[in-house]
C-alpha atoms as a PDB file:
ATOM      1  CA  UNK A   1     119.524 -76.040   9.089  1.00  0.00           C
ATOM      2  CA  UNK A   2     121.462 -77.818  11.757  1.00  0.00           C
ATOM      3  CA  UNK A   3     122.406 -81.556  11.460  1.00  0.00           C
ATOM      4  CA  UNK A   4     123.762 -84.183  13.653  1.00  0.00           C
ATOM      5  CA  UNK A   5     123.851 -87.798  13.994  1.00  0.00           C
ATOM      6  CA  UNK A   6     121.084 -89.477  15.836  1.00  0.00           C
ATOM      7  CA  UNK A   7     123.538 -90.509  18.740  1.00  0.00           C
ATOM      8  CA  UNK A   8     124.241 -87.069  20.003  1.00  0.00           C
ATOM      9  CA  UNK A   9     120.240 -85.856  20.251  1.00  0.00           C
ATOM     10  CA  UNK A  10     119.352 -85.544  23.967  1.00  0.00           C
ATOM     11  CA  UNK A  11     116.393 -87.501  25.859  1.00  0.00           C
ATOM     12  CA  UNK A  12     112.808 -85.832  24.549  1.00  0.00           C
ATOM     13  CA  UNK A  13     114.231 -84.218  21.561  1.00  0.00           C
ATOM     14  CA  UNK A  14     112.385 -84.743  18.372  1.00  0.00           C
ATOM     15  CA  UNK A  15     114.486 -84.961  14.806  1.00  0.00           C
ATOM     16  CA  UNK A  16     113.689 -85.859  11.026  1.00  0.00           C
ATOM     17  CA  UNK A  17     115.907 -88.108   9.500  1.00  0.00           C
ATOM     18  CA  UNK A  18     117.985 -86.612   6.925  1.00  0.00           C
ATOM     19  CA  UNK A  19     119.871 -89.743   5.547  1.00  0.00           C
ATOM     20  CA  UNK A  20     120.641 -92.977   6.544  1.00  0.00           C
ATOM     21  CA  UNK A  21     124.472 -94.272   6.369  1.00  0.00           C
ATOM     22  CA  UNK A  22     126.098 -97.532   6.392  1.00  0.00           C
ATOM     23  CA  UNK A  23     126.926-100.351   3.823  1.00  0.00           C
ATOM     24  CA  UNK A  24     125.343-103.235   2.417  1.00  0.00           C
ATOM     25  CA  UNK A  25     123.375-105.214   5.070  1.00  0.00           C
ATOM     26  CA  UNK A  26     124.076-103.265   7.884  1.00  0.00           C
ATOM     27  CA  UNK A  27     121.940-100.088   5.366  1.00  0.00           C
ATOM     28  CA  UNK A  28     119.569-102.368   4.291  1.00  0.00           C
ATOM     29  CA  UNK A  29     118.668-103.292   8.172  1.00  0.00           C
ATOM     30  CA  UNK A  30     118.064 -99.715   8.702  1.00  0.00           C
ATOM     31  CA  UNK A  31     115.643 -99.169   6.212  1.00  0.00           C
ATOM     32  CA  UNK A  32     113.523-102.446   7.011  1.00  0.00           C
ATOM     33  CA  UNK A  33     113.182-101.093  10.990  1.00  0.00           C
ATOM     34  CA  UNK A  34     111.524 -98.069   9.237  1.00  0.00           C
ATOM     35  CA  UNK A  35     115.052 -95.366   9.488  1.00  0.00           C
ATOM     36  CA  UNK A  36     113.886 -93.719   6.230  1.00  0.00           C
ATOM     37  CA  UNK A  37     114.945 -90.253   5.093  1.00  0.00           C
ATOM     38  CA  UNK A  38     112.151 -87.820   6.298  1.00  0.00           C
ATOM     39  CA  UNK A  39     110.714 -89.825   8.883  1.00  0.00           C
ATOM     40  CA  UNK A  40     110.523 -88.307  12.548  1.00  0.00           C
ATOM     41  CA  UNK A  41     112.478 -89.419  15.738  1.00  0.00           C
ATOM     42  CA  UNK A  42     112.332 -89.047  19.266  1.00  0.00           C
ATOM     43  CA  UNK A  43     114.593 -90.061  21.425  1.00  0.00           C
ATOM     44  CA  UNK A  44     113.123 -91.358  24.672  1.00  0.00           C
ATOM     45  CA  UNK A  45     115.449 -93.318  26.993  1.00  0.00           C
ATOM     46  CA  UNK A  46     119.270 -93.612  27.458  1.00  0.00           C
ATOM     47  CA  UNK A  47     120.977 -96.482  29.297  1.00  0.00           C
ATOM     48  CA  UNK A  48     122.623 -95.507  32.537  1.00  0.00           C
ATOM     49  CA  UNK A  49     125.811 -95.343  30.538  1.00  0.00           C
ATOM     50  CA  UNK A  50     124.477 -94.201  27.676  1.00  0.00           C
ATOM     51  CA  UNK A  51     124.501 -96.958  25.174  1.00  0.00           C
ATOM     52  CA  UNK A  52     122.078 -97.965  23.869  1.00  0.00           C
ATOM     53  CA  UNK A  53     119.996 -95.183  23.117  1.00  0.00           C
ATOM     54  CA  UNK A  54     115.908 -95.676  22.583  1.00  0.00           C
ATOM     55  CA  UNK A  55     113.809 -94.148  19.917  1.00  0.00           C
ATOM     56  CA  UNK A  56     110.144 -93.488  19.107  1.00  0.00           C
ATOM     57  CA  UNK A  57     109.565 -93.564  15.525  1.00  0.00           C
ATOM     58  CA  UNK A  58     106.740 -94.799  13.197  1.00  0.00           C
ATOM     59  CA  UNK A  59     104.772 -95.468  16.588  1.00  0.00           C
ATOM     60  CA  UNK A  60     106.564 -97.725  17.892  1.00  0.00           C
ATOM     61  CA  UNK A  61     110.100 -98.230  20.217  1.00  0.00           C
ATOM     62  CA  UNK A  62     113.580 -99.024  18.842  1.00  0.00           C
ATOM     63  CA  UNK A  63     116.658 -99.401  20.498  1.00  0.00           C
ATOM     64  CA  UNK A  64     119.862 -99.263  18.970  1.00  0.00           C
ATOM     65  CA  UNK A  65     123.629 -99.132  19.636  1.00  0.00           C
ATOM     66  CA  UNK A  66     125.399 -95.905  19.501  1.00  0.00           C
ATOM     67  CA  UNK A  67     127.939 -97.088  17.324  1.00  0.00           C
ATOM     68  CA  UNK A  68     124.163 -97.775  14.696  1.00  0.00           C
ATOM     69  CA  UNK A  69     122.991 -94.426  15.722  1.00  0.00           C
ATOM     70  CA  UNK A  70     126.029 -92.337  14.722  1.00  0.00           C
ATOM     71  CA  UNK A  71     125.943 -93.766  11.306  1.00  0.00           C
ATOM     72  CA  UNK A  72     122.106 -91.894  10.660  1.00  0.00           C
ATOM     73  CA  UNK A  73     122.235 -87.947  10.014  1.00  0.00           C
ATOM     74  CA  UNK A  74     119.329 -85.780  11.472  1.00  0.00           C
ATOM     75  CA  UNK A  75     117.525 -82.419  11.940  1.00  0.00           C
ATOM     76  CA  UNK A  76     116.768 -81.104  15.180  1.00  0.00           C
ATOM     77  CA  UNK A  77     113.243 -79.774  15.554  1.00  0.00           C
ATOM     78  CA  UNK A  78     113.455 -76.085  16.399  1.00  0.00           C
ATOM     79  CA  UNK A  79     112.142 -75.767  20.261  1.00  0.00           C
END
């Protein structure tokens, strides 16, 4: 199974998070906006240049920094 980081998935593509880096508080943010292992993702909008990055999850819309997405470790959905 291919990973990557949440950052690099392109606009429509749907993922399941695989784990969820970072340290202390910045980890513990992550998990309270619902970024759990095994939970789906889609990503639906990019900024014009590129950061931040929006994602569908749990129903609802999140955005987040690039530099936040890289630190969370996905699977691709197979097309």
């Amino acid at each position: 199974m291919q990973t990557l980081t949440l950052d690099k998935l392109a606009i429509g593509q749907k993922a399941t998070i695989t784990t969820v880096g970072g340290e202390g508080i910045l980890r513990r943010r992550f998990l309270d906006m619902g970024l759990t292992p095994k939970t789906k993702v889609m990503v639906r909008k990019k900024a014009p240049l590129g950061d931040p990055i929006e994602i569908f999850l749990r129903g609802y819309e999140l955005t987040l920094r690039l530099d936040d997405a890289n630190k969370i470790t996905v699977a691709p959905e197979e097309p």
